[in-house]
N, C-alpha and C. Protein backbone atom coordinates (compact mmCIF):
# COMPACT_ATOMS: atom_id res chain seq x y z
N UNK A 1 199.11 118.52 65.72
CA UNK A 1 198.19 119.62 65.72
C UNK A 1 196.99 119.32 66.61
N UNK A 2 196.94 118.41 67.48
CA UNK A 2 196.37 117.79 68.58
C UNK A 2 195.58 119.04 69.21
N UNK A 3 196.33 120.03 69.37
CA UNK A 3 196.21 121.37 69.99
C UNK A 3 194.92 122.03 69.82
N UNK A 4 194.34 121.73 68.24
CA UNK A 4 193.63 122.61 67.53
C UNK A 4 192.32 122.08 67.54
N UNK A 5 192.36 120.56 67.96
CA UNK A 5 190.79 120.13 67.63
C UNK A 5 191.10 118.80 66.28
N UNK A 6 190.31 117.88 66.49
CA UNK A 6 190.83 116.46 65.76
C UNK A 6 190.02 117.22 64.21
N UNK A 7 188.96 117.93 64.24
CA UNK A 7 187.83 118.83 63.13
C UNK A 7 189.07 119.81 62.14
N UNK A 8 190.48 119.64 62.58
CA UNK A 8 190.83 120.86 61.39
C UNK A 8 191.76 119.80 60.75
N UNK A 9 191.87 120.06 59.33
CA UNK A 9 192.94 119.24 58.36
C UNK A 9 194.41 120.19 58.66
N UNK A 10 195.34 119.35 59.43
CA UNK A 10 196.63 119.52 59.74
C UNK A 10 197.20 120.05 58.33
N UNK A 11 198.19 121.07 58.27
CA UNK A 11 198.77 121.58 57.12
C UNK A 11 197.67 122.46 55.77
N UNK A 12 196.58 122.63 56.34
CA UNK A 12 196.08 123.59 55.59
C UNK A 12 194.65 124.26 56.67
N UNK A 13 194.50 123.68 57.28
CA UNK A 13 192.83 124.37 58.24
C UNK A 13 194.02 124.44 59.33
N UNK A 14 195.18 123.93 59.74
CA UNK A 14 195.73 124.14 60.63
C UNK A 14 197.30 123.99 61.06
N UNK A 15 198.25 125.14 61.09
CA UNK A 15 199.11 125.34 61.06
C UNK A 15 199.62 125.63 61.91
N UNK A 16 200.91 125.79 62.06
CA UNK A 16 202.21 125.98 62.90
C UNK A 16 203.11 126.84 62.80
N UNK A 17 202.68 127.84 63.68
CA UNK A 17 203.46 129.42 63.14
C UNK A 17 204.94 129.39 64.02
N UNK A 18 206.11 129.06 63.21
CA UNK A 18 207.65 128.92 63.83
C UNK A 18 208.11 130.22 64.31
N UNK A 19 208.18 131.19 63.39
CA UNK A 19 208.88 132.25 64.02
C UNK A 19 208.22 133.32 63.61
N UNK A 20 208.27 134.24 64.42
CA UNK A 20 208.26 135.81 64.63
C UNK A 20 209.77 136.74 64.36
N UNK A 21 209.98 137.05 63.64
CA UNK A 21 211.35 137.99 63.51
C UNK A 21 211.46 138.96 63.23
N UNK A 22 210.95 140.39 63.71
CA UNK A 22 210.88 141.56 62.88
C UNK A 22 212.29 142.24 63.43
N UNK A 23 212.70 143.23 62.62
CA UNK A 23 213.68 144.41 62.81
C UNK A 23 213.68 145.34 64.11
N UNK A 24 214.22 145.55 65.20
CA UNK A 24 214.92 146.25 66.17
C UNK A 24 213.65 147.76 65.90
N UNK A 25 214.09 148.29 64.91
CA UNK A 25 213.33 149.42 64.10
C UNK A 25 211.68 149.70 64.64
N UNK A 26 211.06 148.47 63.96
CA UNK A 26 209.61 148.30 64.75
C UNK A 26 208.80 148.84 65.87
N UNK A 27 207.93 149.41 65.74
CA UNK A 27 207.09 150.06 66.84
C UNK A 27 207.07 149.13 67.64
N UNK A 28 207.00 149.53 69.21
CA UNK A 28 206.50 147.97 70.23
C UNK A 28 205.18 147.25 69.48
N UNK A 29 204.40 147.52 68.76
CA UNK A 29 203.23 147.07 68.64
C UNK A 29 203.40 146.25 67.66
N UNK A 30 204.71 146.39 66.79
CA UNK A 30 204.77 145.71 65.39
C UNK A 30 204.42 144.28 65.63
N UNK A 31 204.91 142.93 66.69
CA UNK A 31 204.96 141.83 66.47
C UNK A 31 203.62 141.65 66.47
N UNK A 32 202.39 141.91 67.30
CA UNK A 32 201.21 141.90 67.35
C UNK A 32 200.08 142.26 66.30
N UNK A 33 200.68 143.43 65.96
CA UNK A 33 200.09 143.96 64.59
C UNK A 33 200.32 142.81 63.30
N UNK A 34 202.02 142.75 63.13
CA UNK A 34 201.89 141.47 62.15
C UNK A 34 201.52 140.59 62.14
N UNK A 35 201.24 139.70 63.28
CA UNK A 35 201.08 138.39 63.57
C UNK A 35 199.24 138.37 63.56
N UNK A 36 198.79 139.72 63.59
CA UNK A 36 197.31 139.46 63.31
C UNK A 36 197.04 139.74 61.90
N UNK A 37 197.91 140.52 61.31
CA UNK A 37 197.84 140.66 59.72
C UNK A 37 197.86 139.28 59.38
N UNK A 38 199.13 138.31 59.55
CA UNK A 38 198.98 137.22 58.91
C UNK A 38 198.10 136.01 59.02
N UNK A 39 197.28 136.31 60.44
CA UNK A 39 196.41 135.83 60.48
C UNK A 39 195.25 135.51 59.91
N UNK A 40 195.06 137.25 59.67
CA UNK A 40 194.09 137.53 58.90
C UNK A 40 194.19 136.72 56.86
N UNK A 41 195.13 137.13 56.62
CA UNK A 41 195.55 136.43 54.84
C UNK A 41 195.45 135.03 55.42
N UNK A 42 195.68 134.31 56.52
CA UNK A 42 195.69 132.73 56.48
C UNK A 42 194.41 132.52 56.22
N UNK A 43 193.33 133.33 57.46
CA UNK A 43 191.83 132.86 57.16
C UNK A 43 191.42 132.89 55.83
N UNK A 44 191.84 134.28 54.66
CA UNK A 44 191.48 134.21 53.73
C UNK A 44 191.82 132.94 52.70
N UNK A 45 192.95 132.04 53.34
CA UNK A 45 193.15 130.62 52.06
C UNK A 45 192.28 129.29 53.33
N UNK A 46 191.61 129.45 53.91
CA UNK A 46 191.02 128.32 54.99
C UNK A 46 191.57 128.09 56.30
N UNK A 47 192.40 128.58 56.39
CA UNK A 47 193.71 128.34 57.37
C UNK A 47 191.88 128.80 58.56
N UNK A 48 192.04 127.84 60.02
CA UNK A 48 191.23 127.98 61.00
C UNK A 48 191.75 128.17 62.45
N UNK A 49 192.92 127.52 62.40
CA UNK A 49 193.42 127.51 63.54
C UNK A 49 195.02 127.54 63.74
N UNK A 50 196.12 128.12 64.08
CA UNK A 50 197.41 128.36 64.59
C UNK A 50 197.78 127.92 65.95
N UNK A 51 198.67 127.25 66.16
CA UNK A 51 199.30 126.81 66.83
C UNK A 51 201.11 127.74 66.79
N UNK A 52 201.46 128.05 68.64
CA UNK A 52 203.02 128.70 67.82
C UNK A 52 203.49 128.47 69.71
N UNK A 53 205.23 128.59 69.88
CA UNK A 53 205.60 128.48 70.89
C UNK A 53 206.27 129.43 70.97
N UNK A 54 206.61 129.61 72.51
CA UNK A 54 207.43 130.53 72.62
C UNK A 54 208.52 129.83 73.64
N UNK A 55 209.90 130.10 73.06
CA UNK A 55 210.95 129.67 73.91
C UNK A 55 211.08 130.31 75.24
N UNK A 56 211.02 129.59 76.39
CA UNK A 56 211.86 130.51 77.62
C UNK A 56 212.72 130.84 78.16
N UNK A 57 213.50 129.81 77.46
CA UNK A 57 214.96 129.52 77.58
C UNK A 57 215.95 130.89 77.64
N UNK A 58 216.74 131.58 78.07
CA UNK A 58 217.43 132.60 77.80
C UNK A 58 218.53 132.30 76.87
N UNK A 59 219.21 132.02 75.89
CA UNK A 59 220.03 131.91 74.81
C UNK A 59 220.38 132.99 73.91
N UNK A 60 222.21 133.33 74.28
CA UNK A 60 222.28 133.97 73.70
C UNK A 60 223.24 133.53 72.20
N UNK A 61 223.70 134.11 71.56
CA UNK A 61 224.28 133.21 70.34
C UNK A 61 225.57 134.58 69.46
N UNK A 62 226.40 133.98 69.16
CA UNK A 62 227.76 134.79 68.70
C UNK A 62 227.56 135.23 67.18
N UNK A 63 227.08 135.91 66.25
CA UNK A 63 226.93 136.16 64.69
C UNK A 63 228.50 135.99 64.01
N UNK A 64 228.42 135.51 63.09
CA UNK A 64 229.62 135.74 61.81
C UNK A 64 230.57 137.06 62.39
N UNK A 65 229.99 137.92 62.65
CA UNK A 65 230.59 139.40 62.58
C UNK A 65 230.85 139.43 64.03
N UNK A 66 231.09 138.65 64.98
CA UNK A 66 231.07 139.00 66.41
C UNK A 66 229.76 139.65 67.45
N UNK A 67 229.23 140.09 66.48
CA UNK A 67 228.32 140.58 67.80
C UNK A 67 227.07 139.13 67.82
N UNK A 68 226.58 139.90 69.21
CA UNK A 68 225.52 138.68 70.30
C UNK A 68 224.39 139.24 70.04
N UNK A 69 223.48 137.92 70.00
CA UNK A 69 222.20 138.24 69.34
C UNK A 69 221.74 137.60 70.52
N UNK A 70 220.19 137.40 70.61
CA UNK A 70 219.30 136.61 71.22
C UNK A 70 218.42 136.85 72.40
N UNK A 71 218.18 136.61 72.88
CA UNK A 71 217.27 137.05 73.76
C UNK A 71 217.56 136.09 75.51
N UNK A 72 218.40 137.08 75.99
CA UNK A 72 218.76 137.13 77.73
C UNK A 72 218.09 136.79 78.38
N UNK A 73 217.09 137.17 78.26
CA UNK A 73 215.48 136.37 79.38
C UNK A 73 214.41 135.35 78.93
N UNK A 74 214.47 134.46 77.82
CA UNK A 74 214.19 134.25 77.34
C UNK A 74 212.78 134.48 76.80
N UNK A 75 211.66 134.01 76.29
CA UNK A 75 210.36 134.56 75.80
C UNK A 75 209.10 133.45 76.41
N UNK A 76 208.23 134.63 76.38
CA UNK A 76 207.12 133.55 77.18
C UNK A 76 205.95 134.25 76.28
N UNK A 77 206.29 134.71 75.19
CA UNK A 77 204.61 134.45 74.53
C UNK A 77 203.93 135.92 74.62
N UNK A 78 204.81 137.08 74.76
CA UNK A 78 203.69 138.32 75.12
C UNK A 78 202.93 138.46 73.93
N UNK A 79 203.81 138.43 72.78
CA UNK A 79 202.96 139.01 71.83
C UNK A 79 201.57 137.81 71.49
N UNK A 80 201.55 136.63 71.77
CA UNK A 80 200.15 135.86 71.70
C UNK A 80 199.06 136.31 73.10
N UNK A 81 200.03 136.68 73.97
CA UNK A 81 198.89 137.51 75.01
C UNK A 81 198.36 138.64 74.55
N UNK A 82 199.30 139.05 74.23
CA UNK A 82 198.61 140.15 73.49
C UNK A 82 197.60 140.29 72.48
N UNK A 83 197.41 139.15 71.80
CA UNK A 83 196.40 138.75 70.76
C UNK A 83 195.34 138.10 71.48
N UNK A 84 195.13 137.48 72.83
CA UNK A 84 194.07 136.80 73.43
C UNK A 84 194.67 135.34 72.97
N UNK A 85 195.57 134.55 72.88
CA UNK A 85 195.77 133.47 72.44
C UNK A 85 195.65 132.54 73.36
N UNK A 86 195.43 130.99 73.66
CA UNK A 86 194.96 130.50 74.08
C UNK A 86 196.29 129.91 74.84
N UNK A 87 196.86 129.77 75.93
CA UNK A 87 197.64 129.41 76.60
C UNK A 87 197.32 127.90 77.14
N UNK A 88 198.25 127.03 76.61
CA UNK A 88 197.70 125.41 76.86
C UNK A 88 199.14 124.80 77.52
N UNK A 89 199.78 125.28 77.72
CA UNK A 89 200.74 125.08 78.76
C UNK A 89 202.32 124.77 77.74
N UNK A 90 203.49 123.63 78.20
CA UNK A 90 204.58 123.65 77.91
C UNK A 90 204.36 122.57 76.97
N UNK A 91 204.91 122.29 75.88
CA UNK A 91 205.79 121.36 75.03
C UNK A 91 206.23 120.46 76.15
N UNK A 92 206.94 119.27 75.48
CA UNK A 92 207.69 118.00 75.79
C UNK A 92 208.98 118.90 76.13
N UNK A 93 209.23 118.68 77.44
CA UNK A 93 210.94 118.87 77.90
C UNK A 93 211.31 118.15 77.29
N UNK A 94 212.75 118.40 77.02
CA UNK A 94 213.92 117.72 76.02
C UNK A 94 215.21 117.84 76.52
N UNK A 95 215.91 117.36 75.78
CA UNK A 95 217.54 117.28 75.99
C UNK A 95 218.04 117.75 74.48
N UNK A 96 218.43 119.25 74.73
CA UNK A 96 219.15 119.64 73.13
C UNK A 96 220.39 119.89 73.12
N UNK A 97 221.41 119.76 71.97
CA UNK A 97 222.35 120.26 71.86
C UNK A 97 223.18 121.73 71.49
N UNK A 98 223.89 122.37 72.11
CA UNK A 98 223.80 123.61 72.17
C UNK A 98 225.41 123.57 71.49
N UNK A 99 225.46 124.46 70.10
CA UNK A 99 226.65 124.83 69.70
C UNK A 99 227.23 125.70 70.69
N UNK A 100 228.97 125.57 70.14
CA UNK A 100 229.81 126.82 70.91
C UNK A 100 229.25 128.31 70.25
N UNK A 101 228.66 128.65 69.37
CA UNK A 101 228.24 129.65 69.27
C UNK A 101 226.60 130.15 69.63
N UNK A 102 225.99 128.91 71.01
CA UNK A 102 225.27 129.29 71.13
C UNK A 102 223.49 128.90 70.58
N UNK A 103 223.57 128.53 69.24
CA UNK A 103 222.52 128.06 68.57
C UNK A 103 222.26 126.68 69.25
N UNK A 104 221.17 126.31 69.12
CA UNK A 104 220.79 124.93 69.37
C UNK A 104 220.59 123.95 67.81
N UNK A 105 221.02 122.95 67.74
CA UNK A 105 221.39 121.85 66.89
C UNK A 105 220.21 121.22 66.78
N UNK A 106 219.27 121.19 65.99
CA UNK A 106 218.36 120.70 65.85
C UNK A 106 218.03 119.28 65.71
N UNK A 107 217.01 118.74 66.26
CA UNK A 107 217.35 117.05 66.53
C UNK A 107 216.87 116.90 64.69
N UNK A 108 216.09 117.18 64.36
CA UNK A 108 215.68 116.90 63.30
C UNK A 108 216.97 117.47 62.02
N UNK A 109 218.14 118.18 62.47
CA UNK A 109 219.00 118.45 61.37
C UNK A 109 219.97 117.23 61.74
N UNK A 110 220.28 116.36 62.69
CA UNK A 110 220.86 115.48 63.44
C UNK A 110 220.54 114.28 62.80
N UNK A 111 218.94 114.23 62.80
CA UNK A 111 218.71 113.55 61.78
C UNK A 111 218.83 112.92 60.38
N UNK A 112 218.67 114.12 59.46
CA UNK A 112 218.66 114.13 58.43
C UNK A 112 220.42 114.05 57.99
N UNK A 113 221.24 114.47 58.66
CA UNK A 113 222.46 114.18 58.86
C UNK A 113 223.03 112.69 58.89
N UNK A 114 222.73 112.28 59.79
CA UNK A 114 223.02 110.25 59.95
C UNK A 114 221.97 109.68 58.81
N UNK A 115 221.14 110.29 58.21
CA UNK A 115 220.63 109.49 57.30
C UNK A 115 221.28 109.68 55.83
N UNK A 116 221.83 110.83 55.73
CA UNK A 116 222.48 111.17 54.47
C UNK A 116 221.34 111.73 53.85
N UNK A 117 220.26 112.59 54.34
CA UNK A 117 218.85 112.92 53.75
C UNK A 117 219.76 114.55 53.20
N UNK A 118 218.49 114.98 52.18
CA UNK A 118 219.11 116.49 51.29
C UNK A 118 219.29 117.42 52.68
N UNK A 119 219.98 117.93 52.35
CA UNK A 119 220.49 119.11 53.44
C UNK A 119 221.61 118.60 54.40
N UNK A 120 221.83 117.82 53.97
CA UNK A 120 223.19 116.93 54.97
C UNK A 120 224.55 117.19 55.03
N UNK A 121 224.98 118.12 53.47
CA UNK A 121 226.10 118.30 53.04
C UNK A 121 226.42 119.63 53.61
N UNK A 122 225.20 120.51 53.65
CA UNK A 122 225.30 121.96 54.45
C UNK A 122 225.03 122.22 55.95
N UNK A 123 224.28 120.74 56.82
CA UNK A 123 225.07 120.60 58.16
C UNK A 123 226.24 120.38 58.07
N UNK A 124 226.61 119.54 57.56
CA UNK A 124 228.08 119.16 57.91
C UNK A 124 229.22 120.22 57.71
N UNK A 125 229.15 121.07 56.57
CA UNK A 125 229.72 122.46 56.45
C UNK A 125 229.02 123.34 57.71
N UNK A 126 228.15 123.15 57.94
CA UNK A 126 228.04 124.74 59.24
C UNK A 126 228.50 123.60 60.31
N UNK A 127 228.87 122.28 60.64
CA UNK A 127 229.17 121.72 61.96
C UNK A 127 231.44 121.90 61.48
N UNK A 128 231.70 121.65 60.18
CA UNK A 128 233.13 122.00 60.37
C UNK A 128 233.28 123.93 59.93
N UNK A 129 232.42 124.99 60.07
CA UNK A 129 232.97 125.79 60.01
C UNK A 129 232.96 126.34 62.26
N UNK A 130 232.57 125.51 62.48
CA UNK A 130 232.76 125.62 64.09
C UNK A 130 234.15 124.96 64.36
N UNK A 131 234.89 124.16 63.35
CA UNK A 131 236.08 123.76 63.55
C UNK A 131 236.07 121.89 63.76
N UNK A 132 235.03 121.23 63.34
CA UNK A 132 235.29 120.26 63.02
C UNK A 132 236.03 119.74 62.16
N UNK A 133 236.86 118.31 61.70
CA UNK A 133 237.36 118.05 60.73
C UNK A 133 236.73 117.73 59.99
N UNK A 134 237.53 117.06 58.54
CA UNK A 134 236.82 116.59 57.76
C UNK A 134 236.24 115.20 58.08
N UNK A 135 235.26 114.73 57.92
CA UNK A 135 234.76 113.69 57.66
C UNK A 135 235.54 112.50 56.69
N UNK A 136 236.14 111.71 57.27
CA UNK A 136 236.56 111.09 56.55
C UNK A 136 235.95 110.22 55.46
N UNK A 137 235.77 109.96 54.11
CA UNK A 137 235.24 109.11 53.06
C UNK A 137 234.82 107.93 53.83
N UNK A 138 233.49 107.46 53.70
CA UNK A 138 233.48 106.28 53.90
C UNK A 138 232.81 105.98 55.79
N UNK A 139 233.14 107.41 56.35
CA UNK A 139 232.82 106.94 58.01
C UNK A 139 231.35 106.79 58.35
N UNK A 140 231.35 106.47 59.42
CA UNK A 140 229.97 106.38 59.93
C UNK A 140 229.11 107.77 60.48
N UNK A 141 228.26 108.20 59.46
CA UNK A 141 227.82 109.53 59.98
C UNK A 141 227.91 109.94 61.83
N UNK A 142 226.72 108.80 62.85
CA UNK A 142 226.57 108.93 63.81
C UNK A 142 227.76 109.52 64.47
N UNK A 143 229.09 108.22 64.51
CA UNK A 143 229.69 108.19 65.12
C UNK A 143 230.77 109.42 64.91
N UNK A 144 230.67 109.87 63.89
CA UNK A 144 231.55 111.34 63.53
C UNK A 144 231.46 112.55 63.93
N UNK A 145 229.68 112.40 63.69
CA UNK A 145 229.07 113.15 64.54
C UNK A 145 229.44 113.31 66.00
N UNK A 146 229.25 112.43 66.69
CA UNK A 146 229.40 112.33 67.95
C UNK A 146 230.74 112.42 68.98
N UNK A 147 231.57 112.14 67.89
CA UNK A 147 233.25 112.55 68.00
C UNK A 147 233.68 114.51 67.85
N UNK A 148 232.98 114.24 66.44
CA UNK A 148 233.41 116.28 66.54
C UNK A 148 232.73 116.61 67.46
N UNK A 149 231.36 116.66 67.63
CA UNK A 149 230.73 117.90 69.00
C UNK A 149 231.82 117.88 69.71
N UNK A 150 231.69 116.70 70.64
CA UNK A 150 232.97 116.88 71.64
C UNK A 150 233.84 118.12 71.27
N UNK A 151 234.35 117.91 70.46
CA UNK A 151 235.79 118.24 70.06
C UNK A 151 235.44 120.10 69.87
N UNK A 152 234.48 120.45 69.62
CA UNK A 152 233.75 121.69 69.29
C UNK A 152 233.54 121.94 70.65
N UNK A 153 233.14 121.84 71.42
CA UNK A 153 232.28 121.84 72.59
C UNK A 153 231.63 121.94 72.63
N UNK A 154 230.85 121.17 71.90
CA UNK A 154 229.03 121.02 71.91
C UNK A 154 228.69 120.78 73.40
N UNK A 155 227.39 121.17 73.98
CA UNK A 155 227.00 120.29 74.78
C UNK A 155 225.65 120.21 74.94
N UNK A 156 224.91 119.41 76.21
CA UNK A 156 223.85 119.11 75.70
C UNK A 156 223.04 119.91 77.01
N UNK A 157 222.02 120.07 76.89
CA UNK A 157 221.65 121.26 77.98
C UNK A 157 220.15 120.39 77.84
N UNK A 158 219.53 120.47 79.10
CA UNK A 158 218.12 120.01 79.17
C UNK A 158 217.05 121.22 79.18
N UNK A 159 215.97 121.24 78.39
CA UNK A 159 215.07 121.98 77.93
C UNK A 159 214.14 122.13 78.40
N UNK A 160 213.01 122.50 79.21
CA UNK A 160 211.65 122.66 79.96
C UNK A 160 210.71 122.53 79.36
N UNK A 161 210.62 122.75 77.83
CA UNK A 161 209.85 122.58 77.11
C UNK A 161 209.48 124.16 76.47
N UNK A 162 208.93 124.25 75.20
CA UNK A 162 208.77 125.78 74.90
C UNK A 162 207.33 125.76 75.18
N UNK A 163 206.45 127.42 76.06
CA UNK A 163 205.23 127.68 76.12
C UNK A 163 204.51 127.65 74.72
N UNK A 164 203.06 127.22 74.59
CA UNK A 164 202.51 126.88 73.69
C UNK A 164 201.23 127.09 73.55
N UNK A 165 200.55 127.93 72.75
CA UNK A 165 199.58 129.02 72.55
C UNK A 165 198.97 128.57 70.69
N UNK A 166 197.45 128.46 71.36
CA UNK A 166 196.64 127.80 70.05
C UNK A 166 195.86 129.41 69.82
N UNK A 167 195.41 129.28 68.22
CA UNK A 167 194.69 130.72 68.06
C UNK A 167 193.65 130.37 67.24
N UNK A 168 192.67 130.44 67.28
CA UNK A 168 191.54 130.24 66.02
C UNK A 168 191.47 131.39 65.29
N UNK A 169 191.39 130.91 63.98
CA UNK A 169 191.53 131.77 62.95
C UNK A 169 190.33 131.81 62.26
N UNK A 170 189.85 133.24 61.20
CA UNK A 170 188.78 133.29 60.97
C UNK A 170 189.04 134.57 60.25
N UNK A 171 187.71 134.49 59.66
CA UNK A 171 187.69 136.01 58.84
C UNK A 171 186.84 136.36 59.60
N UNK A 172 185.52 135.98 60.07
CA UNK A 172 184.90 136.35 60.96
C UNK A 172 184.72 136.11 62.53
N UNK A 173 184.19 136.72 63.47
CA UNK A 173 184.12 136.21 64.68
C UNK A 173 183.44 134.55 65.32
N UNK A 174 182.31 134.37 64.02
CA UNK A 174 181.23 133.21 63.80
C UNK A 174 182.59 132.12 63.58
N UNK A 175 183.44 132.20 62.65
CA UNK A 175 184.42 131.54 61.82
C UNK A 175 185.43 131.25 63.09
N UNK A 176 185.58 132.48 63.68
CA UNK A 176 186.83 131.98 64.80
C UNK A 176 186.31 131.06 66.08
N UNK A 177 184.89 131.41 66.22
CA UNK A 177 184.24 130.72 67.44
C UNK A 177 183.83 129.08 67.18
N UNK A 178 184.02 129.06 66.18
CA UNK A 178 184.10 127.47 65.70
C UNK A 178 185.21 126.61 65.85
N UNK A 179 186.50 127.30 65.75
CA UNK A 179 187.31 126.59 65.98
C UNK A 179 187.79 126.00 67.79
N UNK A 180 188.11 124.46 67.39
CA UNK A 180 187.36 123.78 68.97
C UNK A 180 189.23 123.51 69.25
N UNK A 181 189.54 124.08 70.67
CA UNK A 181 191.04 123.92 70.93
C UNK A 181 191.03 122.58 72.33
N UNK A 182 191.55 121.94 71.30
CA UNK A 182 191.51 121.00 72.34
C UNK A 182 192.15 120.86 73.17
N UNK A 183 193.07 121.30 73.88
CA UNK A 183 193.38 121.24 75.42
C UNK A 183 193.03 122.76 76.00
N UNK A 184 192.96 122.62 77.44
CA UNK A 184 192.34 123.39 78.38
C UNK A 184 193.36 124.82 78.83
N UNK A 185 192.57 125.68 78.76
CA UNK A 185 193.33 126.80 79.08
C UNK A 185 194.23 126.89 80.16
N UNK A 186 195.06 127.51 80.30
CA UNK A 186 196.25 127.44 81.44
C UNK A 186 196.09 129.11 81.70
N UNK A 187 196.57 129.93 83.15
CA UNK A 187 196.94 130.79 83.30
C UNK A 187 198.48 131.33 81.94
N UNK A 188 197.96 132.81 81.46
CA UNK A 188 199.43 133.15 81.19
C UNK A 188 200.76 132.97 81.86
N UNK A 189 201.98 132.45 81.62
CA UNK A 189 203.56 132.58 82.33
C UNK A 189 203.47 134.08 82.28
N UNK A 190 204.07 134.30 83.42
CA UNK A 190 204.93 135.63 83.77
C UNK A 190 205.68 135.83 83.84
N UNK A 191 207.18 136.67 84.12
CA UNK A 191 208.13 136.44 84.69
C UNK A 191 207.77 136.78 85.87
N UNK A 192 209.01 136.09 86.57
CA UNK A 192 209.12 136.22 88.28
C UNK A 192 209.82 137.26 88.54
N UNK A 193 209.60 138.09 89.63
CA UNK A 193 210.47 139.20 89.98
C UNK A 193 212.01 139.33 90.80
């Protein structure tokens, strides 16, 4: 939370807003409108400052039911422009793994996977309903791991990093102007024509 100023207590003066997901349905204005509503209820429990990214990546992904979800061009953050949010440039490029249906494999579910940590038993069910086998009793998580992708066609795709936008939060304007963002403003991304 580096982002926000060393002055806010990480996990309660300062948070990490993951996703935005509203319904198709939605006025254009909805993501903006909500995302300042919830802003607003954060300031009311102390919450000072937000931190959130936006993927640019274009990824699209296959649902249960056949149809394609996701977003073709990928995202660069309108709706935090749209709020005045503070544009501090890209995340850490990476190297992720990309299911055959599209989703990206989270390093941290990869994780918790080779460690045998809670939630391990329901990767391993969403990695064999892509058509992995069973895991044999007794194997070595990593290396099982690293045998099915293959076999799935996992692969691994290199990442640019997701755009990354700090917001001070406040009930008041006094309240929001306090909050100190510690890295330096960047021009908004655009797309290119």
């Amino acid at each position: 939370m580096a982002t926000l100023g060393a002055q806010k207590e990480p996990y309660s003066e300062a948070l990490e807003m993951s996703r935005v997901c509203l319904s198709p349905s939605v006025a254009s204005n909805g993501e903006s409108f909500t995302v300042a509503a919830a802003l607003r209820l954060a300031a009311g429990h102390g919450v000072r400052g937000v931190v959130t990214y936006a993927d640019p990546v274009a990824r699209l992904r296959t649902l249960p039911d056949g149809r394609t979800a996701g977003s073709p061009h990928g995202h660069l953050g309108v709706i935090y422009q749209a709020l005045s949010a503070t544009y501090t440039g890209r995340s850490t490029a990476r190297t992720v793994t990309v299911l055959p249906d599209g989703q990206v494999l989270p390093a941290r579910s990869i994780a918790k996977f080779v460690a045998g940590d809670r939630g391990a038993d329901g990767f391993e069910r969403r990695i064999r309903a892509l058509g992995a086998p069973e895991r044999p009793a007794g194997a070595d998580r990593r290396t099982w791991l690293r045998t099915v992708l293959k076999q799935i066609g996992a692969r691994s795709s290199r990442h640019p990093g997701t755009h990354r936008y700090a917001m001070p939060v406040g009930r008041t304007s006094t309240e929001r102007t306090r909050t100190v963002i510690g890295l330096g403003a960047l021009p908004y991304p655009k797309h290119v024509a």
